[in-house]
Every structure is written in C-alpha cells, then in structure tokens.
Protein backbone atom coordinates (compact mmCIF):
# COMPACT_ATOMS: atom_id res chain seq x y z
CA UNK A 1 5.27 15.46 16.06
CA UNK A 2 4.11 13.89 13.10
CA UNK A 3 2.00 15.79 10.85
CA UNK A 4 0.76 14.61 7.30
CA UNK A 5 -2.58 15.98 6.96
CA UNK A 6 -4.16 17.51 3.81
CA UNK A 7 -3.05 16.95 0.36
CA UNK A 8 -0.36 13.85 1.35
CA UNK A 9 -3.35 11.93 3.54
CA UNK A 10 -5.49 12.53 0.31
CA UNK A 11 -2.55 11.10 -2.34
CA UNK A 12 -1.99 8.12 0.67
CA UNK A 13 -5.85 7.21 0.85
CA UNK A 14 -6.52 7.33 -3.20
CA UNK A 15 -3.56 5.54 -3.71
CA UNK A 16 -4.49 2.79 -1.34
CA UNK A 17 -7.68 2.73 -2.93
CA UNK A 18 -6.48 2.75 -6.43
CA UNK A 19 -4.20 -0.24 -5.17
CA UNK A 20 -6.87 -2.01 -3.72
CA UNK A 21 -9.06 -2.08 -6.45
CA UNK A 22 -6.11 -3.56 -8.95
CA UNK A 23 -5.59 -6.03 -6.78
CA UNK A 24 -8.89 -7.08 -6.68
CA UNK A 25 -9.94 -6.81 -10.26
CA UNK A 26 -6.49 -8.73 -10.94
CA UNK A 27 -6.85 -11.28 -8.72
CA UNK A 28 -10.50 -13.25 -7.82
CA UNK A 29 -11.56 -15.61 -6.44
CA UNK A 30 -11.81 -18.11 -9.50
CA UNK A 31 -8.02 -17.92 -9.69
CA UNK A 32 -7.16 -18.98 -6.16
CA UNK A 33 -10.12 -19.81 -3.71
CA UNK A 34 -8.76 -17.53 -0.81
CA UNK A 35 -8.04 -14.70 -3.11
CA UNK A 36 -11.25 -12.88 -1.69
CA UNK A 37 -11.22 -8.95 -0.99
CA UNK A 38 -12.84 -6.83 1.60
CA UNK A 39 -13.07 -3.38 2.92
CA UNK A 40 -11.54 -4.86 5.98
CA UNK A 41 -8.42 -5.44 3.72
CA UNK A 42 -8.38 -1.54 3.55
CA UNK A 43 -8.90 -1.13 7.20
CA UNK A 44 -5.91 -4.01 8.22
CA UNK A 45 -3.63 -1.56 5.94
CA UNK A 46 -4.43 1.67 8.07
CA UNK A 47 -4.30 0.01 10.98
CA UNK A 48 -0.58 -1.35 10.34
CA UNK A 49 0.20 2.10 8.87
CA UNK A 50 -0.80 3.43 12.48
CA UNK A 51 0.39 0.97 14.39
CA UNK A 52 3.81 1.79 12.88
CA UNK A 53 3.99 5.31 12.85
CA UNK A 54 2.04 5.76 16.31
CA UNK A 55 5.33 5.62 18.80
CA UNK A 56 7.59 7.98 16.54
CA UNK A 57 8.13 11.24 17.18
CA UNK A 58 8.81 12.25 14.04
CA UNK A 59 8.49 10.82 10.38
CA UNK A 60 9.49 12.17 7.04
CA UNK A 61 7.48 11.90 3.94
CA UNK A 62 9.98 8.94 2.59
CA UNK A 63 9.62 7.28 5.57
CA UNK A 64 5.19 7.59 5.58
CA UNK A 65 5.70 6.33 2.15
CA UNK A 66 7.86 3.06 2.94
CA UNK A 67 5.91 2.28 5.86
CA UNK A 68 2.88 2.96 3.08
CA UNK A 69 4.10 0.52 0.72
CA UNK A 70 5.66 -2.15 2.88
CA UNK A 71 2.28 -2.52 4.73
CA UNK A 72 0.35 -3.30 1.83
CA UNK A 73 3.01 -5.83 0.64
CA UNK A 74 2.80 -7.34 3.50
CA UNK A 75 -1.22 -8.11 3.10
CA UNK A 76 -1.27 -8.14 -0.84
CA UNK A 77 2.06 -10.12 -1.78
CA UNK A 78 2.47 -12.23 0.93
CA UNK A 79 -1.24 -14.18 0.08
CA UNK A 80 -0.26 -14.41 -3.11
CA UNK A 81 0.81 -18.11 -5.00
CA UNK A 82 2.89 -17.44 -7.85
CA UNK A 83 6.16 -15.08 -8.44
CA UNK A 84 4.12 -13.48 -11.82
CA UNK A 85 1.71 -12.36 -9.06
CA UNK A 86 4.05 -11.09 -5.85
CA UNK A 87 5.97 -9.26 -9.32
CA UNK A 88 2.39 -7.94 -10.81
CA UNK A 89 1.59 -7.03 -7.10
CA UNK A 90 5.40 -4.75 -6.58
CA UNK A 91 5.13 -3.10 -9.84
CA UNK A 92 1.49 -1.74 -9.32
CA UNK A 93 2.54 -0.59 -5.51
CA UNK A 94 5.77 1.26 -7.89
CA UNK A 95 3.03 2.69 -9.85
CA UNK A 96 0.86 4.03 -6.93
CA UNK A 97 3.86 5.42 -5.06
CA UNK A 98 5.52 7.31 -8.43
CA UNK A 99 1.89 8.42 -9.37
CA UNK A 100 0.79 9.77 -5.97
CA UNK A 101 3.76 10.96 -4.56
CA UNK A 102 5.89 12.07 -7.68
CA UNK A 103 8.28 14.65 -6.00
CA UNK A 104 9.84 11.69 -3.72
CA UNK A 105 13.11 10.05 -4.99
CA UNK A 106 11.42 6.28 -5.88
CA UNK A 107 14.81 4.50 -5.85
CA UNK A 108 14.94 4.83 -2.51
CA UNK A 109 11.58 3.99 -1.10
C-alpha cells in the first residue's frame, strides 16, 4: 500500500508550489503569449501525480519523487520555446527536489 502522508506530502506540496511560482515569475506572458499560469496548472500536476501512482501497490520515496519531477516537466518544459528555458526549467525542478527531499540520492532521480 502506498503511504506518503505527513512530512513527505508537506516537502511534495511546497515544493510544487515553490516550483510553480519560479516558473511563473520567470516566464510571463510578455515573453511568449501562451506562457500564462493558473492554479489549474497546479491541479493538472496532482492529478498526473495520481493518476500515476493510483494502480501501484507499492512506491518508494525515489520513485514518488521521479514521478514528482517528471510530471511537472512534462507541463512546465514541454510549453516552453527555447533550450535556455527547458535548461532554466530542469535546474530549478534539481533545486526543488535536492531542497525538499535532501536525504534522497539526486543522481538517480
């Protein structure tokens, strides 16, 4: 059964957060017209988190984390126009994930 309640949901939720808010100071609107950001951005990222981890039976903390990160690369990076950007966009997601979930091994996430 998977169980990540308490202080990992907390580190997962400010760190998406955190990201969110990066992203959207960093990139606006006057840069690229569709570069607009919403709470529903936020809510399309826990709903792929859940939609991934849903059928497992179990899931390790690397493994929360990878889904974590490749979810919100998958709606952050992927809009994005230009290489600086998609790079800007992996290095902050590096950030989050070494900040809020220091004890993992980040080479291999």
């Amino acid at each position: 059964m998977i169980n990540h309640h308490g202080e990992v949901s907390y580190k997962k939720i400010y760190g998406m957060v955190e990201f969110y808010l990066s992203s959207q100071k960093q990139f606006t609107s006057d840069i690229q017209s569709h570069y607009i950001y919403s709470p529903r951005k936020l809510t399309r990222w826990v709903r792929g988190i859940h939609q991934s981890i849903k059928p497992l039976e179990t899931l390790s903390l690397k493994g929360l984390v990878r889904i974590w990160a490749h979810k919100a690369l998958m709606l952050f990076s992927d809009r994005l126009v230009d290489q600086e950007e998609k790079e800007w966009t992996n290095e902050q997601m590096n950030s989050m994930a070494r900040r809020h979930f220091p004890d993992l091994n980040q080479s291999k996430i």
